[in-house]
N, C-alpha and C. Protein backbone atom coordinates (compact mmCIF):
# COMPACT_ATOMS: atom_id res chain seq x y z
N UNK A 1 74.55 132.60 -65.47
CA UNK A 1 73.48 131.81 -66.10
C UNK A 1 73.96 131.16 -67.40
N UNK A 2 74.75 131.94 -68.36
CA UNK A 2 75.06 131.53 -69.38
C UNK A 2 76.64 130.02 -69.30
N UNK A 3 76.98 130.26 -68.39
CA UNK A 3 77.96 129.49 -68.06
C UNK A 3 77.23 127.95 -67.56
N UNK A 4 76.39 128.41 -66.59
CA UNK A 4 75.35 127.32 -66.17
C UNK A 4 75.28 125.88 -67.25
N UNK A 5 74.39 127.13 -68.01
CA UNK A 5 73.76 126.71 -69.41
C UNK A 5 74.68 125.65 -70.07
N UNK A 6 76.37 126.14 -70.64
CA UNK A 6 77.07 125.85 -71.54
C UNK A 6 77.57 124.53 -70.44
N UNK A 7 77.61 124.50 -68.78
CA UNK A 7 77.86 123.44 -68.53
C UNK A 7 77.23 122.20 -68.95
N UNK A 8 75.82 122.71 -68.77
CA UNK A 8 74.43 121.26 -68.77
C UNK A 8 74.78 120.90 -70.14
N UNK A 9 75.04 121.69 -70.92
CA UNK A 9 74.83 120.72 -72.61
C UNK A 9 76.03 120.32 -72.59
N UNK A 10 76.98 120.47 -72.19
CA UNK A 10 78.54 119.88 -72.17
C UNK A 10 78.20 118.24 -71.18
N UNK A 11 77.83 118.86 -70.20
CA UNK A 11 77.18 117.64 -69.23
C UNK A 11 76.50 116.39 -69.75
N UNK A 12 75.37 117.09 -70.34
CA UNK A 12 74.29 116.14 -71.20
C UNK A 12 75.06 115.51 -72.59
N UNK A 13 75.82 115.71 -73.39
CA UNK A 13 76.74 115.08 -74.62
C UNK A 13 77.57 114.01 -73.63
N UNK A 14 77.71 114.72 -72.44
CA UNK A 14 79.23 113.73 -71.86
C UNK A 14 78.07 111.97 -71.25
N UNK A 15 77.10 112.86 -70.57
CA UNK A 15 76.16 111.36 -69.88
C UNK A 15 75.59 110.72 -71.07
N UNK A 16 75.39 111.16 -71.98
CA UNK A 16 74.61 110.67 -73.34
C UNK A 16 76.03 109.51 -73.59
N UNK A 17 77.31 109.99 -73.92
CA UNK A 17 78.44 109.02 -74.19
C UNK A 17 78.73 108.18 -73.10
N UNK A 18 78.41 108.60 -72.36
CA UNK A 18 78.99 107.38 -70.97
C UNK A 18 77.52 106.60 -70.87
N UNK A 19 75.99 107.22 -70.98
CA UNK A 19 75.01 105.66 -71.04
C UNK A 19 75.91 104.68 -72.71
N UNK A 20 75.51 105.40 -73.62
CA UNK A 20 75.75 104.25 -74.66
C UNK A 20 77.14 103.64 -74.30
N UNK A 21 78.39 104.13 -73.80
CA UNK A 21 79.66 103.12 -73.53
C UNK A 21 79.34 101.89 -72.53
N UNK A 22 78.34 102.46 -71.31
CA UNK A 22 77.51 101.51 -70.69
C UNK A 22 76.83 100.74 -71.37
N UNK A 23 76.24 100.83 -72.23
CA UNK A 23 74.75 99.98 -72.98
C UNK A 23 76.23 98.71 -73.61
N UNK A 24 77.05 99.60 -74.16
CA UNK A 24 77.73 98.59 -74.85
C UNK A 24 78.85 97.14 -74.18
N UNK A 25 79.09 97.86 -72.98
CA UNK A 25 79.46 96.74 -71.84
C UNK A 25 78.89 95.81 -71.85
N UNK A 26 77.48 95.93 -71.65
CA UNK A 26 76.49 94.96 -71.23
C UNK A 26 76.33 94.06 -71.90
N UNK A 27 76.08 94.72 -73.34
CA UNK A 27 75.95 94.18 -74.49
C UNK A 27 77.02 92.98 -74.47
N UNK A 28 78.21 93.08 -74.22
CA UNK A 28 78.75 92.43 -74.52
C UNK A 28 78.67 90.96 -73.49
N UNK A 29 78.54 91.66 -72.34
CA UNK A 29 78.16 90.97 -70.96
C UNK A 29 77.29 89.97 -70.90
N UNK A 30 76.15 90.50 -72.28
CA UNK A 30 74.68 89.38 -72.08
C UNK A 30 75.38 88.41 -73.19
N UNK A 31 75.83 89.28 -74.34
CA UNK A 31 76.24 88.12 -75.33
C UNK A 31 77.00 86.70 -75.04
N UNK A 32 78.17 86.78 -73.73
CA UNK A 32 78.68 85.97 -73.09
C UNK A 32 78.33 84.99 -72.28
N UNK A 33 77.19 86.09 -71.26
CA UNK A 33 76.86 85.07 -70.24
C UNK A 33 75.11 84.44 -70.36
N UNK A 34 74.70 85.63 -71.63
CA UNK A 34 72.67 85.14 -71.69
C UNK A 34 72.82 84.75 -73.18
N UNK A 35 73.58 83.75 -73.94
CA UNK A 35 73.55 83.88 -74.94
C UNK A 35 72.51 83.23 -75.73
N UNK A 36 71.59 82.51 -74.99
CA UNK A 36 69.59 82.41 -75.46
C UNK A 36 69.00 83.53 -74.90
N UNK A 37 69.54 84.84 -74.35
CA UNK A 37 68.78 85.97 -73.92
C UNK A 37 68.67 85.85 -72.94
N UNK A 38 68.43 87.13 -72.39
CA UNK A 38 68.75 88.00 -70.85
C UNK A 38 67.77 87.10 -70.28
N UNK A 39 68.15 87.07 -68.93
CA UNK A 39 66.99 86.58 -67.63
C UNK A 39 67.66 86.85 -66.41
N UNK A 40 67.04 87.36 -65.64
CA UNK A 40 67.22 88.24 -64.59
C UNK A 40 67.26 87.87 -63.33
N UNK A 41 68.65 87.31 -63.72
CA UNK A 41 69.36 86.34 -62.63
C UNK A 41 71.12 85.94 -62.66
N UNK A 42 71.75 85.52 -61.93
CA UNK A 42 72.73 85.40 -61.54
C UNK A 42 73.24 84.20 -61.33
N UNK A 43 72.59 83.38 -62.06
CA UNK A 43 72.64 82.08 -61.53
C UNK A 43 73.93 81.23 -63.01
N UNK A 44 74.88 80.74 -62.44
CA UNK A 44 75.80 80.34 -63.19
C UNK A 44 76.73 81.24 -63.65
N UNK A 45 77.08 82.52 -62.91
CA UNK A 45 77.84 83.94 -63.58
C UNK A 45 79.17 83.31 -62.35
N UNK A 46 80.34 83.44 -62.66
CA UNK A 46 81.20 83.19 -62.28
C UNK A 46 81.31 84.13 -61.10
N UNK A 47 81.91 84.12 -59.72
CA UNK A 47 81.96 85.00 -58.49
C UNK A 47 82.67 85.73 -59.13
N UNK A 48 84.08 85.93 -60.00
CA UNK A 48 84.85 87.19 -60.16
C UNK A 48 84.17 87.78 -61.50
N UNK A 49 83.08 87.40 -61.96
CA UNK A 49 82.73 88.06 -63.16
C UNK A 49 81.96 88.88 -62.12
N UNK A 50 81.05 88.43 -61.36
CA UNK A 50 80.11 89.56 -60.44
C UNK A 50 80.85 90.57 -59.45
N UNK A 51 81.96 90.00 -59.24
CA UNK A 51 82.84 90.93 -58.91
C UNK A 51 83.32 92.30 -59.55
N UNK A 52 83.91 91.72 -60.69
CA UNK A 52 84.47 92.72 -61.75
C UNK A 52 83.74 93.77 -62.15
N UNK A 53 82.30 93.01 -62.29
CA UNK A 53 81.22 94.08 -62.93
C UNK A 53 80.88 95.31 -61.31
N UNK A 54 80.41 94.74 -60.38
CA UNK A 54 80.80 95.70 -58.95
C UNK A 54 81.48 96.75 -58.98
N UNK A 55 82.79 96.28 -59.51
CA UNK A 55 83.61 97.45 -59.56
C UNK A 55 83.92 98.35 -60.61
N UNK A 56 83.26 97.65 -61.66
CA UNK A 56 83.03 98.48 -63.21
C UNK A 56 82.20 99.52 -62.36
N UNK A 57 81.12 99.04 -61.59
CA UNK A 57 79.77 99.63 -61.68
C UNK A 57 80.49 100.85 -60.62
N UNK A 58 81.57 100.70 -59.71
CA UNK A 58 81.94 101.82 -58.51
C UNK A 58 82.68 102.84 -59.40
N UNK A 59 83.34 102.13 -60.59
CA UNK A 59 84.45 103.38 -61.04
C UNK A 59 83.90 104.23 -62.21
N UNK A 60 82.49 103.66 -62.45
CA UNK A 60 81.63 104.74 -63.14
C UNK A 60 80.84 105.51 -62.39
N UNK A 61 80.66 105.41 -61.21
CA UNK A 61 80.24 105.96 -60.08
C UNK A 61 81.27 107.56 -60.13
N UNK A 62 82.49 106.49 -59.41
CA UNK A 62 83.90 107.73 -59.46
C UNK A 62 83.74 108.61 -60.73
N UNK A 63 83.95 108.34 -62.08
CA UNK A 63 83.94 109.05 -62.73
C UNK A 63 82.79 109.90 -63.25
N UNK A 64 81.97 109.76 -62.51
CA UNK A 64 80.52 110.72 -62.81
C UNK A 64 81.16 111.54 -61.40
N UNK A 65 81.51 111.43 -60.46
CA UNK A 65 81.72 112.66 -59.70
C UNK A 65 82.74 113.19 -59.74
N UNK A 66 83.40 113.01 -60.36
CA UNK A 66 85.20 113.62 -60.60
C UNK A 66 84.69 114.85 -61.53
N UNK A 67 83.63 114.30 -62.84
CA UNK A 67 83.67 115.18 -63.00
C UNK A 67 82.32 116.26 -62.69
N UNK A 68 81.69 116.02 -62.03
CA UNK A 68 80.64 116.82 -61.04
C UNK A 68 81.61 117.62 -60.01
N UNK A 69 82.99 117.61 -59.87
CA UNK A 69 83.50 118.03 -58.73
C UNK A 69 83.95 119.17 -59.72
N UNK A 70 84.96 118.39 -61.03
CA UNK A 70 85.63 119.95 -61.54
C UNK A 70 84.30 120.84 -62.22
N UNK A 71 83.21 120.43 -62.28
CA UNK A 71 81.94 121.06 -63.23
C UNK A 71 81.36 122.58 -62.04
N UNK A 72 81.67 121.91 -60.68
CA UNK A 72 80.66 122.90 -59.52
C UNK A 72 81.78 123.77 -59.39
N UNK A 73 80.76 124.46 -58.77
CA UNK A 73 81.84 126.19 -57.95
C UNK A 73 81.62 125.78 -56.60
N UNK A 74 80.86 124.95 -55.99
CA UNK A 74 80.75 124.41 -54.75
C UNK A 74 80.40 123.22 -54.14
N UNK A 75 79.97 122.55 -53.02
CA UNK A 75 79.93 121.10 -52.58
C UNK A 75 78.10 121.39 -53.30
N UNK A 76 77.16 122.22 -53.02
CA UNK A 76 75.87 122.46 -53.12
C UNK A 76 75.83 122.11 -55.02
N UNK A 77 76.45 122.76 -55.69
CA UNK A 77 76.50 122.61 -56.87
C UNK A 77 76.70 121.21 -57.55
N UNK A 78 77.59 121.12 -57.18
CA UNK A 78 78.41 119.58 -57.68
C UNK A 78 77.52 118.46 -57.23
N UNK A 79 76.98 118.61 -56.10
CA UNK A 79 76.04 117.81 -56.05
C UNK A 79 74.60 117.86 -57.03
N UNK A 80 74.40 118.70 -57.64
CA UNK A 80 73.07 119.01 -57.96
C UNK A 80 73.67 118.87 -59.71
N UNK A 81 75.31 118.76 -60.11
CA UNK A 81 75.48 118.60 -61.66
C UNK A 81 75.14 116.95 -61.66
N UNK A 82 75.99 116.41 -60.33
CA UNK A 82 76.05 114.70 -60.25
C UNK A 82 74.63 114.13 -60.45
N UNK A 83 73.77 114.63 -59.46
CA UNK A 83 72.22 114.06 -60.16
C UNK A 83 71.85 114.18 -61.38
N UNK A 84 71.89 115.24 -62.22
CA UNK A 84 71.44 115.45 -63.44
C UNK A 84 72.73 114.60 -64.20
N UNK A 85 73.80 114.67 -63.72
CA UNK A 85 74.81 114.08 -65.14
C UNK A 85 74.68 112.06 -64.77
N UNK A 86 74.16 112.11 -63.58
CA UNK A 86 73.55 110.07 -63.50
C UNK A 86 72.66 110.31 -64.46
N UNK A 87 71.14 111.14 -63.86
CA UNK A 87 69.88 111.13 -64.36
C UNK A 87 70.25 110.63 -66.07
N UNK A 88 71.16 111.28 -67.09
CA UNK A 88 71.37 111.39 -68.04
C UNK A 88 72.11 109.96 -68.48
N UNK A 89 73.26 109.80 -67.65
CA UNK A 89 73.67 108.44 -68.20
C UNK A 89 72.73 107.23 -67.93
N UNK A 90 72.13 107.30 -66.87
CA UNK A 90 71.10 105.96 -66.74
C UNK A 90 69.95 105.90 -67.67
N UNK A 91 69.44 106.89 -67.92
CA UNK A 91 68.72 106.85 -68.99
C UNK A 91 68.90 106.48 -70.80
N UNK A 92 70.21 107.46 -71.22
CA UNK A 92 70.72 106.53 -72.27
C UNK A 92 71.73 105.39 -72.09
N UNK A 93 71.89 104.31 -70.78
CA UNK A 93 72.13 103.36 -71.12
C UNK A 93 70.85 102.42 -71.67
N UNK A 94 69.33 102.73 -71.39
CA UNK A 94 68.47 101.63 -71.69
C UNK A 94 68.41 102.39 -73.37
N UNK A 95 68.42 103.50 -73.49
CA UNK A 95 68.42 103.94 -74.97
C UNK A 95 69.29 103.13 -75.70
N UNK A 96 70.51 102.85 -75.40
CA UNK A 96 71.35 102.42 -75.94
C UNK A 96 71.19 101.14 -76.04
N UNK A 97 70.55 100.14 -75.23
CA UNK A 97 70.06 98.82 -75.03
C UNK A 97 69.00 98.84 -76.31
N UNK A 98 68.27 99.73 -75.95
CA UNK A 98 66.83 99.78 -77.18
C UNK A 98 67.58 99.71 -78.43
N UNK A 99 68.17 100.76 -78.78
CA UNK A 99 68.61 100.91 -80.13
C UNK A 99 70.02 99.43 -80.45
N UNK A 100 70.41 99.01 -79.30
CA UNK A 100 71.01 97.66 -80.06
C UNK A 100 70.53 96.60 -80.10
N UNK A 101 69.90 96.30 -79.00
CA UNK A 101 69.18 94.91 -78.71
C UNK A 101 68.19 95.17 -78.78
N UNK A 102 67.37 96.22 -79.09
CA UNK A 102 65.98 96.17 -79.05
C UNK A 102 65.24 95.45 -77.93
N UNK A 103 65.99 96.07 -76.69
CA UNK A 103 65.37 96.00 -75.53
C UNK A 103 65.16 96.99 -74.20
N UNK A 104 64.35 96.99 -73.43
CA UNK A 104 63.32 96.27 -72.94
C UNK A 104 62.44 96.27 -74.15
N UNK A 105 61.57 95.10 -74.15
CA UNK A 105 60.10 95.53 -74.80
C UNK A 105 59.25 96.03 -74.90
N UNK A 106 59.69 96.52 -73.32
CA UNK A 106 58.61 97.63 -73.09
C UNK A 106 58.85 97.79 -71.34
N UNK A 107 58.32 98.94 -71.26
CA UNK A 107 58.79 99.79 -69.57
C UNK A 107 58.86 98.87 -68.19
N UNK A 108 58.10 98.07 -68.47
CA UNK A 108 57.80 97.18 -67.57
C UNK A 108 58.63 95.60 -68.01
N UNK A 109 59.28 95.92 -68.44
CA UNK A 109 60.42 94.45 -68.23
C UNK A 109 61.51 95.28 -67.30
N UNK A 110 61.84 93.25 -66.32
CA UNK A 110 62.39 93.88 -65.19
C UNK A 110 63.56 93.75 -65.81
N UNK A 111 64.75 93.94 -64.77
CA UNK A 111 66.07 94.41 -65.08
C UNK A 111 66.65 94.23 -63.64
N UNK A 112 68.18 93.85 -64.10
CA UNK A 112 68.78 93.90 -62.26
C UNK A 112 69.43 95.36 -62.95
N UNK A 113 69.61 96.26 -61.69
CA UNK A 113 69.83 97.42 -62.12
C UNK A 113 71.21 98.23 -61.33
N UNK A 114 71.53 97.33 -60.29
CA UNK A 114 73.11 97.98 -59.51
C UNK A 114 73.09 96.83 -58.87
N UNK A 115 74.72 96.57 -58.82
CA UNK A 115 74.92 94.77 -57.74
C UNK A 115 75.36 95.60 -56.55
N UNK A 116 75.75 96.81 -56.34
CA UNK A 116 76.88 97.68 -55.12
C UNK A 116 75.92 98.53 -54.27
N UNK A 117 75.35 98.00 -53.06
CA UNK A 117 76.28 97.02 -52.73
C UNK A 117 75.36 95.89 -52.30
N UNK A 118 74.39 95.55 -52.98
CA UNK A 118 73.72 94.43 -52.99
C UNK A 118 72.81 93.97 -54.15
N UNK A 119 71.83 93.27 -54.85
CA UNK A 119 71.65 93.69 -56.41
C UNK A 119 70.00 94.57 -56.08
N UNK A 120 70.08 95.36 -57.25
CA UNK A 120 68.80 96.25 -56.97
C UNK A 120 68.04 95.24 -58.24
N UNK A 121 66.75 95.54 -58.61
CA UNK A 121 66.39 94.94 -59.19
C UNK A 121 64.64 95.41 -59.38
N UNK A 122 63.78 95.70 -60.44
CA UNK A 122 62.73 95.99 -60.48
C UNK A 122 62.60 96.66 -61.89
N UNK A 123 61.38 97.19 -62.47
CA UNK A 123 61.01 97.25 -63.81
C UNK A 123 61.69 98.31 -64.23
N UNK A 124 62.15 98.30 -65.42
CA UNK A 124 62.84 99.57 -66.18
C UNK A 124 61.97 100.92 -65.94
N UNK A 125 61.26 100.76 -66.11
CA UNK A 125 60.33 102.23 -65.66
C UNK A 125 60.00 102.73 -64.44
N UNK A 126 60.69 101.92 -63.45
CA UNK A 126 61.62 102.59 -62.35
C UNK A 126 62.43 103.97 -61.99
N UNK A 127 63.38 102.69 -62.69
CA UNK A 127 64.57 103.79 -62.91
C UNK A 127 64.56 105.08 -63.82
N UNK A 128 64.07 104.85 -64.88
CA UNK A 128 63.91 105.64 -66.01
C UNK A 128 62.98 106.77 -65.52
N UNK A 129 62.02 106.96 -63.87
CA UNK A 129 61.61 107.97 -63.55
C UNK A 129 62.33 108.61 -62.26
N UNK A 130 63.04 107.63 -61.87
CA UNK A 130 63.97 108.19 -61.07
C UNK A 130 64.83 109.15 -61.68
N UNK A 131 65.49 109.18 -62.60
CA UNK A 131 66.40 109.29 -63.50
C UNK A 131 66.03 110.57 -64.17
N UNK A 132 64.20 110.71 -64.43
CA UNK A 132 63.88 111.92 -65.27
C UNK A 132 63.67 112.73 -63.95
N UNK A 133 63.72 112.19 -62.91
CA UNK A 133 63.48 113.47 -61.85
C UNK A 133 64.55 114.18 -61.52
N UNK A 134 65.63 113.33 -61.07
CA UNK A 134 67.08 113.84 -60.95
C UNK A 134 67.79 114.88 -61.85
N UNK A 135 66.89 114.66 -63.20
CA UNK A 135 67.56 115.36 -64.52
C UNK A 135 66.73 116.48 -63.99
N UNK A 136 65.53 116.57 -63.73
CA UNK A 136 64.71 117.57 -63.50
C UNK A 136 65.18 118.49 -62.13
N UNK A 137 65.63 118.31 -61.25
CA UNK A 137 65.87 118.28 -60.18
C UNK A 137 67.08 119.51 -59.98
N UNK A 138 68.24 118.69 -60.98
CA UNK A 138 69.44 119.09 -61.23
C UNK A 138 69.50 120.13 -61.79
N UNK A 139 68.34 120.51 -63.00
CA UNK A 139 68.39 121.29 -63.81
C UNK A 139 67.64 123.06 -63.08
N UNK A 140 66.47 122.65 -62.62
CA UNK A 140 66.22 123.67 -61.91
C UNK A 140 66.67 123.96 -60.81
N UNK A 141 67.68 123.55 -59.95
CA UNK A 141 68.48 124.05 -59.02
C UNK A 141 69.85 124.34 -59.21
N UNK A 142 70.00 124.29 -60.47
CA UNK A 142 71.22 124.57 -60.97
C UNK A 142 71.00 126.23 -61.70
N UNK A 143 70.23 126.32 -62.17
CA UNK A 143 69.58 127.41 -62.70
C UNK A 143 69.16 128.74 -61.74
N UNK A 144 68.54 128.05 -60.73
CA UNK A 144 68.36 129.01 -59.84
C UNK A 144 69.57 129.21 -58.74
N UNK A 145 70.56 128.68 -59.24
CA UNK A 145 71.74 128.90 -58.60
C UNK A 145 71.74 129.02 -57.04
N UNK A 146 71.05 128.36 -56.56
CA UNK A 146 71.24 128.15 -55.67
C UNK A 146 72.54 127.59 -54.55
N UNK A 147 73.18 128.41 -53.78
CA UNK A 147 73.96 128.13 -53.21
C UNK A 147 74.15 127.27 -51.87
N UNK A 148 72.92 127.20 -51.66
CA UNK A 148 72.87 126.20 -49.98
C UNK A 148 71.49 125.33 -50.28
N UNK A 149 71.87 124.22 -49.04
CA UNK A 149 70.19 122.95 -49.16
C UNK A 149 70.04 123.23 -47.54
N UNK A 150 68.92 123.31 -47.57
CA UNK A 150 67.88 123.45 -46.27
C UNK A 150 67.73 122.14 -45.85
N UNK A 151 67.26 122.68 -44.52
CA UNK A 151 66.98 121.11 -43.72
C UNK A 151 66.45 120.27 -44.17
N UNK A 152 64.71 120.62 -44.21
CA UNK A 152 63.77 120.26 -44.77
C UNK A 152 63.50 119.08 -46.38
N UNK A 153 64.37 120.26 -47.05
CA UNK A 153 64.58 119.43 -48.18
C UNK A 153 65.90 118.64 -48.13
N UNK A 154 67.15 118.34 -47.34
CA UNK A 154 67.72 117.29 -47.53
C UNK A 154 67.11 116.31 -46.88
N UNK A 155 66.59 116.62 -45.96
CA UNK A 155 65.90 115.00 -45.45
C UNK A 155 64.46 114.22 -45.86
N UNK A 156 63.91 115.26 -46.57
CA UNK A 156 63.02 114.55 -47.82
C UNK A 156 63.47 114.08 -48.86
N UNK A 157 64.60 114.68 -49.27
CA UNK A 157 65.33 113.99 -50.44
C UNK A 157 65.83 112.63 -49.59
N UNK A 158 66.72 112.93 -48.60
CA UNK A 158 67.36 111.85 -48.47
C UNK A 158 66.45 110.64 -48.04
N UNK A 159 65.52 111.09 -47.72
CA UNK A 159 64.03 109.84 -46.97
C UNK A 159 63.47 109.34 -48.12
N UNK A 160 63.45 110.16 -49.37
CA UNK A 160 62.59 109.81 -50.51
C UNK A 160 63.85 108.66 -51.38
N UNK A 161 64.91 108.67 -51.37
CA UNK A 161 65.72 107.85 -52.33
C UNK A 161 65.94 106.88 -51.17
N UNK A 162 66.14 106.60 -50.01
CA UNK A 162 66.15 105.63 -49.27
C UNK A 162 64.76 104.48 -49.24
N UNK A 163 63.69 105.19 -49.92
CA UNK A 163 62.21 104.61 -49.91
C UNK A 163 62.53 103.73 -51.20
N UNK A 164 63.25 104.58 -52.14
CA UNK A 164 63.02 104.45 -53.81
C UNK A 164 64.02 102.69 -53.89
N UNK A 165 65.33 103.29 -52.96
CA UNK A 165 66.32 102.28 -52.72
C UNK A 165 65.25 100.75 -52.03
N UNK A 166 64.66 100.97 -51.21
CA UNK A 166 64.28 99.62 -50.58
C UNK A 166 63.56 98.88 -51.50
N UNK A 167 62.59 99.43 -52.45
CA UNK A 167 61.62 99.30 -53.58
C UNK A 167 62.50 98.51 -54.65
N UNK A 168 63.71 98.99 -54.70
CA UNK A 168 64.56 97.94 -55.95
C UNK A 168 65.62 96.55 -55.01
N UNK A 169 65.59 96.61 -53.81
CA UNK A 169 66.21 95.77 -52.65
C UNK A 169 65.42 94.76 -52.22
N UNK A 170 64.49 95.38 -52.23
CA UNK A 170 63.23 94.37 -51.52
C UNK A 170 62.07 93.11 -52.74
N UNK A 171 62.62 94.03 -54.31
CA UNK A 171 61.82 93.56 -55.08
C UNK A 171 61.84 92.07 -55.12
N UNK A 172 61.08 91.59 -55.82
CA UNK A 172 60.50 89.88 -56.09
C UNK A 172 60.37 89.88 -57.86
N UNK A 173 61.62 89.64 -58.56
CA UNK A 173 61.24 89.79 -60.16
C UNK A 173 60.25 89.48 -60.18
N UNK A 174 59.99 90.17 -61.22
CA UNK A 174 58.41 89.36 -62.43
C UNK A 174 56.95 88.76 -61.14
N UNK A 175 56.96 89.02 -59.68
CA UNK A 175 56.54 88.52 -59.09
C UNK A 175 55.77 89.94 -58.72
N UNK A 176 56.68 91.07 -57.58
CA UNK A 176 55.82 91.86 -57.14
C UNK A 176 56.68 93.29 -56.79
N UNK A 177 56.88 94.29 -57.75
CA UNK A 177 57.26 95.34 -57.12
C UNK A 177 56.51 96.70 -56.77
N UNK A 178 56.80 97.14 -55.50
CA UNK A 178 55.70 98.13 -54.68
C UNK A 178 55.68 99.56 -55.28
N UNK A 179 54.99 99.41 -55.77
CA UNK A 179 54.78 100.39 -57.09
C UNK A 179 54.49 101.90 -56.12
N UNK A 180 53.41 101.20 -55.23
CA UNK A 180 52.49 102.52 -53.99
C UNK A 180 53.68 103.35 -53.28
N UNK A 181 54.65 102.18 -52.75
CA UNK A 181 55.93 102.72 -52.26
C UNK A 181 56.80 103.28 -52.73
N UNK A 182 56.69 102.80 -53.90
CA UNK A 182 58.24 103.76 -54.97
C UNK A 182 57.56 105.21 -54.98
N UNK A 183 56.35 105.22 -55.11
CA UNK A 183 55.51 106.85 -55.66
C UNK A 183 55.64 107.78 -53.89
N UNK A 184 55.56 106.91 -52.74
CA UNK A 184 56.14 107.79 -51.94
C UNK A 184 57.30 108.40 -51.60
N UNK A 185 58.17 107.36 -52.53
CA UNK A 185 59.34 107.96 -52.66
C UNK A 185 59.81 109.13 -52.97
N UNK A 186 59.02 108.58 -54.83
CA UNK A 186 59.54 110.09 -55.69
C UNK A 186 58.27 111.20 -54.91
N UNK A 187 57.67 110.93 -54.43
CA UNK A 187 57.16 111.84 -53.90
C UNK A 187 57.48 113.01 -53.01
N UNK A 188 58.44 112.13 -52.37
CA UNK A 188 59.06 112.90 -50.98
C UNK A 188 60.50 113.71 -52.29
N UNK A 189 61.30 113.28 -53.21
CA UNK A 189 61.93 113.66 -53.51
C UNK A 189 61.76 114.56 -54.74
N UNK A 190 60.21 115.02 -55.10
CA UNK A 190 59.64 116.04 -55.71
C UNK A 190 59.23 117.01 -54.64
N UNK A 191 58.86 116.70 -53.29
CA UNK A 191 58.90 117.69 -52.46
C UNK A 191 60.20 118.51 -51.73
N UNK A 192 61.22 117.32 -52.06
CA UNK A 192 62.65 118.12 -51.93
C UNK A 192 62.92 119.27 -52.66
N UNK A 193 62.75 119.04 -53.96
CA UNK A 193 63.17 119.87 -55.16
C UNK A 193 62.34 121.10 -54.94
N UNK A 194 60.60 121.05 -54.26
CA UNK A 194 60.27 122.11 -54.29
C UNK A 194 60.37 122.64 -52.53
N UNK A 195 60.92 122.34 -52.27
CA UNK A 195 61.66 123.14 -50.82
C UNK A 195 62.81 123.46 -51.44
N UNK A 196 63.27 123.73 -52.01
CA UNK A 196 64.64 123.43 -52.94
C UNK A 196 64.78 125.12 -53.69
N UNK A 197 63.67 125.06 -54.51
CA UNK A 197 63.14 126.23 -54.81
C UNK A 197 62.66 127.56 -54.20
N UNK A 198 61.77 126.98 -53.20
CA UNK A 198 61.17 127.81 -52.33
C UNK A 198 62.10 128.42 -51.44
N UNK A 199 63.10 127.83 -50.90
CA UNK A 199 64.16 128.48 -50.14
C UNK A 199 64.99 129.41 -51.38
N UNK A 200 65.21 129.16 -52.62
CA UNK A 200 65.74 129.80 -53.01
C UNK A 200 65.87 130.91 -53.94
N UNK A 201 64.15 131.15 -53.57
CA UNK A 201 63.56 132.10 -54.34
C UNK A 201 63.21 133.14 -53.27
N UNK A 202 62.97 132.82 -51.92
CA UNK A 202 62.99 133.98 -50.99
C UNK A 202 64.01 135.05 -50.19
């Protein structure tokens, strides 16, 4: 338990430094290419700049599970540090946005939010609850040390982020995102977490 413990806050300092190194990419990204300010679009970005950023966006991917791999004692584990150590960096990258650019203005400004492997796109307060669930998620199944995932709950998890996924795929900026649908999402993937539990408390 105590080892647990000393991982997550080691975890949480490391995603806290990797959102703000993110926030500061961007930063630099909008200064270049939105330099009358962000708008949430793609229109005039050079093909290898959208490229480049793709693969920025895969090898921060890689490096959130490299080190979710040396962090677990198992495949069950490592998976459950990787959610909580995203949950953490996606969240202080918009911190890090706030505190430089003083942006979003607020929860509901949209955002393109992953181009890999197509662009996601929908209101910051999206992600930012995706993100607190995963942290949530990670944290109490890491705790309860749980060593195995049940049927039940991987395929609600996996049904619930495939819902969450179409909701930022399917969106219409500033026009219309399915708010009813995203909540069945996290829905199904708050019922993961507590099949999650329940198996691993009996």
């Amino acid at each position: 338990m105590f080892r647990s413990k000393t991982k997550l806050l080691l975890l949480l300092f490391f995603g806290i430094s990797m959102g703000f190194l993110e926030s500061i990419v961007v930063v630099y990204l909008r200064m270049l290419y939105y330099p009358n300010g962000f708008k949430i679009h793609m229109y005039g970005l050079p093909a290898s700049v959208i490229h480049i950023e793709m693969f920025r966006e895969i090898m921060t991917i890689v490096m959130l599970i490299i080190i979710s791999v040396l962090t677990g004692e198992d495949k069950v584990r490592r998976f459950y540090y990787f959610i909580y150590l995203f949950g953490i960096w996606d969240i202080f990258y918009y911190v890090g946005l706030k505190v430089i650019l003083n942006w979003p203005n607020s929860f509901f400004q949209w955002d393109i939010l992953f181009l890999v492997p197509t662009p996601w796109m929908g209101p910051v307060l999206a992600p930012v609850i995706v993100s607190a669930s995963l942290i949530l998620y990670g944290v109490i199944m890491i705790m309860s040390e749980a060593k195995t995932m049940h049927v039940i709950q991987i395929i609600s998890g996996l049904l619930g982020g495939a819902i969450v996924f179409m909701t930022f795929v399917f969106a219409i900026p500033y026009v219309r995102y399915s708010w009813y649908i995203f909540a069945m999402g996290e829905a199904l993937i708050l019922f993961s977490l507590f099949e999650g539990v329940k198996k691993s408390i009996l």
